[in-house]
PDB file of N, CA and C in Angstrom:
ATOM      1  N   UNK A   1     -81.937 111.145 123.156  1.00  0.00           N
ATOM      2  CA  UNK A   1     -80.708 110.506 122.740  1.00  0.00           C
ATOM      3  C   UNK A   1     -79.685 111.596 122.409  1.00  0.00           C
ATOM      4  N   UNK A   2     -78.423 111.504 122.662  1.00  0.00           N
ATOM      5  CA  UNK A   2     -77.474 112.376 122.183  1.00  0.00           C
ATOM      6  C   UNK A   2     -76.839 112.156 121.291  1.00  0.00           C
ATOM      7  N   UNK A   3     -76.952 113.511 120.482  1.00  0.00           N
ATOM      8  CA  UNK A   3     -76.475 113.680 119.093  1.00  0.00           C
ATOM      9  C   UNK A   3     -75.521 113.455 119.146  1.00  0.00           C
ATOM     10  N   UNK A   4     -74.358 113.002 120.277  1.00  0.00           N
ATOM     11  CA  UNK A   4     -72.776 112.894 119.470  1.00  0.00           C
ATOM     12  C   UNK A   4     -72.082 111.873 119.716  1.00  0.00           C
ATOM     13  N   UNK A   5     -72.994 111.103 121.463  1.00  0.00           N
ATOM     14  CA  UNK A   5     -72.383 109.447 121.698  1.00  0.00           C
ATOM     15  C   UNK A   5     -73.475 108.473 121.416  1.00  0.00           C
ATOM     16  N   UNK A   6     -74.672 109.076 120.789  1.00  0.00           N
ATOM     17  CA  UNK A   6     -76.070 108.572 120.798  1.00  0.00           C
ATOM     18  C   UNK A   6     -76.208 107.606 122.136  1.00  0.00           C
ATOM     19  N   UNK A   7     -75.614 107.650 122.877  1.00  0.00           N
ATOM     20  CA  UNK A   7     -76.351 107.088 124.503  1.00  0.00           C
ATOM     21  C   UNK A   7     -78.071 107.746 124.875  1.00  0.00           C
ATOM     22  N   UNK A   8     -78.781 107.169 125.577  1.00  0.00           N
ATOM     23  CA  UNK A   8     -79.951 107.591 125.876  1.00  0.00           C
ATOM     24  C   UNK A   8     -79.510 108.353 127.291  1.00  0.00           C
ATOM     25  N   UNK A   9     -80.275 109.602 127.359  1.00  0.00           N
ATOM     26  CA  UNK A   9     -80.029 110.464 129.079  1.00  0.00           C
ATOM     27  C   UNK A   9     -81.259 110.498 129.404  1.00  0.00           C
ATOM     28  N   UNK A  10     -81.387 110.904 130.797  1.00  0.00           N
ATOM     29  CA  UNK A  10     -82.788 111.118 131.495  1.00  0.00           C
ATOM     30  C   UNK A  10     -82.564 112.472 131.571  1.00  0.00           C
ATOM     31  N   UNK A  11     -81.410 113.096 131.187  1.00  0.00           N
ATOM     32  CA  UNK A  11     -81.195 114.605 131.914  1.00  0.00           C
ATOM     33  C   UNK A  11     -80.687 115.568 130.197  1.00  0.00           C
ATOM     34  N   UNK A  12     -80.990 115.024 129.063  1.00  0.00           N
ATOM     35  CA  UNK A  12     -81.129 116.016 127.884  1.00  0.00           C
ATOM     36  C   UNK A  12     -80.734 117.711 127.949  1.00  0.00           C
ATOM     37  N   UNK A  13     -79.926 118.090 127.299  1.00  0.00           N
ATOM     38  CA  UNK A  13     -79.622 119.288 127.514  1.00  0.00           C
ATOM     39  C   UNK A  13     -79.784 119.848 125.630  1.00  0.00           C
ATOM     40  N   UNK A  14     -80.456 121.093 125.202  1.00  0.00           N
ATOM     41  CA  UNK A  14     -80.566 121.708 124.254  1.00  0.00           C
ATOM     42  C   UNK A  14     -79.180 121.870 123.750  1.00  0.00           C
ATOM     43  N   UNK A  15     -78.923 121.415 122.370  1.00  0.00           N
ATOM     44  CA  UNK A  15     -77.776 121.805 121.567  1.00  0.00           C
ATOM     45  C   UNK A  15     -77.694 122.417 120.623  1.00  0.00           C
ATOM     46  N   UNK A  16     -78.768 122.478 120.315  1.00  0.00           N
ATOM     47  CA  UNK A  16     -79.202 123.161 118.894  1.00  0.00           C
ATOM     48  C   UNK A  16     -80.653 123.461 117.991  1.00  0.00           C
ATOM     49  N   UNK A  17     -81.299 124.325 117.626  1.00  0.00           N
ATOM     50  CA  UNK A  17     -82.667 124.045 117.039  1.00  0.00           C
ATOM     51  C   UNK A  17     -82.830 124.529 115.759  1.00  0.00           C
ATOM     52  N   UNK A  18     -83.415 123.403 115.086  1.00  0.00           N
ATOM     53  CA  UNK A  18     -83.343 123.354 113.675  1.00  0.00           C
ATOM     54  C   UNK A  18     -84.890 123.814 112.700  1.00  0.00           C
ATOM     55  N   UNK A  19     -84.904 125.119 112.526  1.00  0.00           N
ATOM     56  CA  UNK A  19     -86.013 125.406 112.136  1.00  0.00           C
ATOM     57  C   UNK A  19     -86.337 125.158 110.603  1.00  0.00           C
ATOM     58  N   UNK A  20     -87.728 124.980 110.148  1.00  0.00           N
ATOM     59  CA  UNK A  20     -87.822 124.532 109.150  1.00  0.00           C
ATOM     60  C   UNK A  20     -88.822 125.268 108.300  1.00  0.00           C
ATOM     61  N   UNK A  21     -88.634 125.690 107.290  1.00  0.00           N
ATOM     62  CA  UNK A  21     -89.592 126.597 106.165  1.00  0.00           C
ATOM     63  C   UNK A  21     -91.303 125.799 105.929  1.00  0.00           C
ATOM     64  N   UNK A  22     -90.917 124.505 106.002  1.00  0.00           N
ATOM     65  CA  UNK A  22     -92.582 123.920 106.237  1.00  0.00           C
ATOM     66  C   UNK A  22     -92.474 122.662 107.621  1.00  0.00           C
ATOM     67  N   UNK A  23     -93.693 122.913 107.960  1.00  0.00           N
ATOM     68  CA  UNK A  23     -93.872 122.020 109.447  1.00  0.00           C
ATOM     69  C   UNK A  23     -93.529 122.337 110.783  1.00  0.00           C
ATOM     70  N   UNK A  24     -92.950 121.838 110.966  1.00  0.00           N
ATOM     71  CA  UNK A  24     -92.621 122.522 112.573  1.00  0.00           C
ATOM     72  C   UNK A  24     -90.975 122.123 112.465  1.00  0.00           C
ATOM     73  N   UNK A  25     -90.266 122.623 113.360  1.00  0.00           N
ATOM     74  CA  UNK A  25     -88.691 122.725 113.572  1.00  0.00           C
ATOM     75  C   UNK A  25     -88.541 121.089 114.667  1.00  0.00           C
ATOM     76  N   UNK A  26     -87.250 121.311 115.358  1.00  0.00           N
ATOM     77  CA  UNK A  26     -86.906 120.393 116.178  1.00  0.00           C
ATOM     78  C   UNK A  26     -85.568 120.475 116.738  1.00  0.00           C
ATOM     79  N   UNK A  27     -86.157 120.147 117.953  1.00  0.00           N
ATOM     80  CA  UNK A  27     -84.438 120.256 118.670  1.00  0.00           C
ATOM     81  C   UNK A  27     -83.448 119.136 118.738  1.00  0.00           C
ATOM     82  N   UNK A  28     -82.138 119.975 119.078  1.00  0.00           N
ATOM     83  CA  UNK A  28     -81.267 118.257 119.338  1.00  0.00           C
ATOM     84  C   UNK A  28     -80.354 118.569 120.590  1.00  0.00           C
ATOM     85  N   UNK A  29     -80.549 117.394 121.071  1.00  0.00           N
ATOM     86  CA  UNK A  29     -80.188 117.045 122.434  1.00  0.00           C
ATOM     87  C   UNK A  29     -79.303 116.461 122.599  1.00  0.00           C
ATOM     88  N   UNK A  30     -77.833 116.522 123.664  1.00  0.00           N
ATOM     89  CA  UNK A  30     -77.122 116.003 124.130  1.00  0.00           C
ATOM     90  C   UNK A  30     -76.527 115.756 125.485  1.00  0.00           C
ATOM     91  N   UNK A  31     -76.152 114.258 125.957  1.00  0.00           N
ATOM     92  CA  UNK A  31     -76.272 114.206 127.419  1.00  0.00           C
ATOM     93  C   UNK A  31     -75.225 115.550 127.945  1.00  0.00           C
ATOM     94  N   UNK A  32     -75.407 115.382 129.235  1.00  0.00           N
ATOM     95  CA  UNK A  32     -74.609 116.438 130.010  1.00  0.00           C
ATOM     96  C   UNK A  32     -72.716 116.218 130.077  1.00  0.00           C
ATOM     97  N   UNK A  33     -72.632 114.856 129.044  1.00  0.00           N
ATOM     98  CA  UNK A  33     -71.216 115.046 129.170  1.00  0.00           C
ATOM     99  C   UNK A  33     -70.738 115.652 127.867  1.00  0.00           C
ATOM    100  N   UNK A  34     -71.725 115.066 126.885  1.00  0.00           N
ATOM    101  CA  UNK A  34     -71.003 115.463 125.250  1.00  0.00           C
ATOM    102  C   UNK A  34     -71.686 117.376 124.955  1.00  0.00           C
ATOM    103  N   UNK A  35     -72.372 117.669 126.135  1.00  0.00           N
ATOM    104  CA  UNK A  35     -72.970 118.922 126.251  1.00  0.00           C
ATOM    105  C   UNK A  35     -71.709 119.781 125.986  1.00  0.00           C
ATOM    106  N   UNK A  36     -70.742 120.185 126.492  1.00  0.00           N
ATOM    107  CA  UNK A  36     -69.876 120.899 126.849  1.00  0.00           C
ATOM    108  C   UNK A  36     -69.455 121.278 125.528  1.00  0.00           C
ATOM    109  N   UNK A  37     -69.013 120.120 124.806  1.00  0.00           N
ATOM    110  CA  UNK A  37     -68.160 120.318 123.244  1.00  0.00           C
ATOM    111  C   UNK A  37     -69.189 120.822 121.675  1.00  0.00           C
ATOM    112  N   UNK A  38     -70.354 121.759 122.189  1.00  0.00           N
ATOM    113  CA  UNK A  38     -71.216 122.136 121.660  1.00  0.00           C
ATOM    114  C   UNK A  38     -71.037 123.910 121.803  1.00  0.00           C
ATOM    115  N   UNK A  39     -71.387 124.949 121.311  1.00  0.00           N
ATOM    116  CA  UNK A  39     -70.842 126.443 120.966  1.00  0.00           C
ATOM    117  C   UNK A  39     -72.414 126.633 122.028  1.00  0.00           C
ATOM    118  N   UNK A  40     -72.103 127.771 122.430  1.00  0.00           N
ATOM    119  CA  UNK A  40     -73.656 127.820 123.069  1.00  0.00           C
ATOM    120  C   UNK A  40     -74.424 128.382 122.140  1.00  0.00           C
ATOM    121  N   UNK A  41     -75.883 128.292 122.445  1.00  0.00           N
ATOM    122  CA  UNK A  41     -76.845 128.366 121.724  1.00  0.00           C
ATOM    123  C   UNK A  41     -77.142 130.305 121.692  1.00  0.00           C
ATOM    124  N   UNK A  42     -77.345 131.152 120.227  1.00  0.00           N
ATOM    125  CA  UNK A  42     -77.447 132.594 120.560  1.00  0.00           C
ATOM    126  C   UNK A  42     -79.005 132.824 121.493  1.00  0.00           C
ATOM    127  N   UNK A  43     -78.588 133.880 122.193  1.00  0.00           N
ATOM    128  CA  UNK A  43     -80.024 134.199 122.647  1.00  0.00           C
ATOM    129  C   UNK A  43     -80.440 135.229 121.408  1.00  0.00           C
ATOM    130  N   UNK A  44     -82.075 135.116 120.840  1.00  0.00           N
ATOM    131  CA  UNK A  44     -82.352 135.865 120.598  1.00  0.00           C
ATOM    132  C   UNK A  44     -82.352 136.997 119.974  1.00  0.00           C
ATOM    133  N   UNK A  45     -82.719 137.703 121.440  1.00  0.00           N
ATOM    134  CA  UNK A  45     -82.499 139.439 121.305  1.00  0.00           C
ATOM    135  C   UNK A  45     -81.149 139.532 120.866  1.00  0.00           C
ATOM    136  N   UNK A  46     -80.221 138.607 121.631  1.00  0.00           N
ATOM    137  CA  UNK A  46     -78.961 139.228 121.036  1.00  0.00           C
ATOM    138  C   UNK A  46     -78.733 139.110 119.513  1.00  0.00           C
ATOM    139  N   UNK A  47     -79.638 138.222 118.842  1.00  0.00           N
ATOM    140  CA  UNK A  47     -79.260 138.495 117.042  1.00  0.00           C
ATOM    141  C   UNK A  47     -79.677 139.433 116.921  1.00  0.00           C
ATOM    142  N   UNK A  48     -80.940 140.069 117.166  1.00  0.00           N
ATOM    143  CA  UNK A  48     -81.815 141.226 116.591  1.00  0.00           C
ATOM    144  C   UNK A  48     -80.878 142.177 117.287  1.00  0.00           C
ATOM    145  N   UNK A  49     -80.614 142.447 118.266  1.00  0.00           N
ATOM    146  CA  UNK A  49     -79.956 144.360 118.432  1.00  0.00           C
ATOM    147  C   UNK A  49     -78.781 143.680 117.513  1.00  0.00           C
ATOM    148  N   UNK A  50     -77.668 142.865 117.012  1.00  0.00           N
ATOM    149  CA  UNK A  50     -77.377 142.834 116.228  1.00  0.00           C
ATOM    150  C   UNK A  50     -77.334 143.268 114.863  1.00  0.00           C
ATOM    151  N   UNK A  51     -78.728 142.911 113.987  1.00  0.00           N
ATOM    152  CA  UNK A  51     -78.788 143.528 113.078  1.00  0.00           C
ATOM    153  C   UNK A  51     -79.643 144.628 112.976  1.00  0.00           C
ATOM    154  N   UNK A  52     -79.982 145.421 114.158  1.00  0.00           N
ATOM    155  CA  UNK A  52     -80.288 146.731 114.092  1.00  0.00           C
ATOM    156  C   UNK A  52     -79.241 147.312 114.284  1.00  0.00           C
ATOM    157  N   UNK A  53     -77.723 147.593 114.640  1.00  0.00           N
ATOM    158  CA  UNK A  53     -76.567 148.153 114.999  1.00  0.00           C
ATOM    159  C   UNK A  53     -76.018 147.899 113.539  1.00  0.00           C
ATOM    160  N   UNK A  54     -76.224 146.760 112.566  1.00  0.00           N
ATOM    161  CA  UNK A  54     -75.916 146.661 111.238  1.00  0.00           C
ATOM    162  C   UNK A  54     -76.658 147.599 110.859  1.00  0.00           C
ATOM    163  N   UNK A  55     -77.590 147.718 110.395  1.00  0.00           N
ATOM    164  CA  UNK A  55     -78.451 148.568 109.926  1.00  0.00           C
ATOM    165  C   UNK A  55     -78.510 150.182 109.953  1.00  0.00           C
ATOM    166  N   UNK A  56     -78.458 150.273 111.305  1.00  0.00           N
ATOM    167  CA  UNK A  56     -77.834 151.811 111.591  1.00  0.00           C
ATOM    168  C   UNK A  56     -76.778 152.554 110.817  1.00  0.00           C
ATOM    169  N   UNK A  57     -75.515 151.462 110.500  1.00  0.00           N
ATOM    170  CA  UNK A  57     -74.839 152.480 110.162  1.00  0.00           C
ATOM    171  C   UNK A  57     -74.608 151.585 108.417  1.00  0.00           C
ATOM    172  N   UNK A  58     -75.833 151.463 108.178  1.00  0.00           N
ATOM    173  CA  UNK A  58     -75.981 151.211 106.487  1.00  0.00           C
ATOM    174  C   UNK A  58     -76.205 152.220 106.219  1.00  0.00           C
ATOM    175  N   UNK A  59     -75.312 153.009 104.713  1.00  0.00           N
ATOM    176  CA  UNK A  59     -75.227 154.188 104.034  1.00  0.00           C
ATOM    177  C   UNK A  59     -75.878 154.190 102.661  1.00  0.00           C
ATOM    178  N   UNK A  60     -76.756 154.248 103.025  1.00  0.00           N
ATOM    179  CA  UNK A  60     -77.978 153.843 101.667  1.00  0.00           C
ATOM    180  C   UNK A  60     -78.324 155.004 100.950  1.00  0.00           C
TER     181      UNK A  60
END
């Protein structure tokens, strides 16, 4: 179901994932039209070399 017209899709696209300190996390899904008006999702690696380039030039 999509999170923003709640219509049901056969074709679900990742909008967001919501992790959680106990249990397991969960994703949320929106059809391929209300998809668009969503920020894209970060990859990853790209947070971590992130806060290693923070880190680097911490003057501790």
């Amino acid at each position: 179901m999509c999170v923003r017209c709640a219509r049901i899709t056969t074709t679900p696209i990742t909008v967001s994932e919501v992790h959680q300190a106990s249990g397991p996390g969960f994703n949320v899904y929106a059809c391929p039209d209300c998809a668009p008006h969503f920020p894209p999702l970060p990859d990853a690696l790209d947070l971590l070399a992130t806060g290693w380039r923070r880190r680097e030039g911490d003057e501790r």
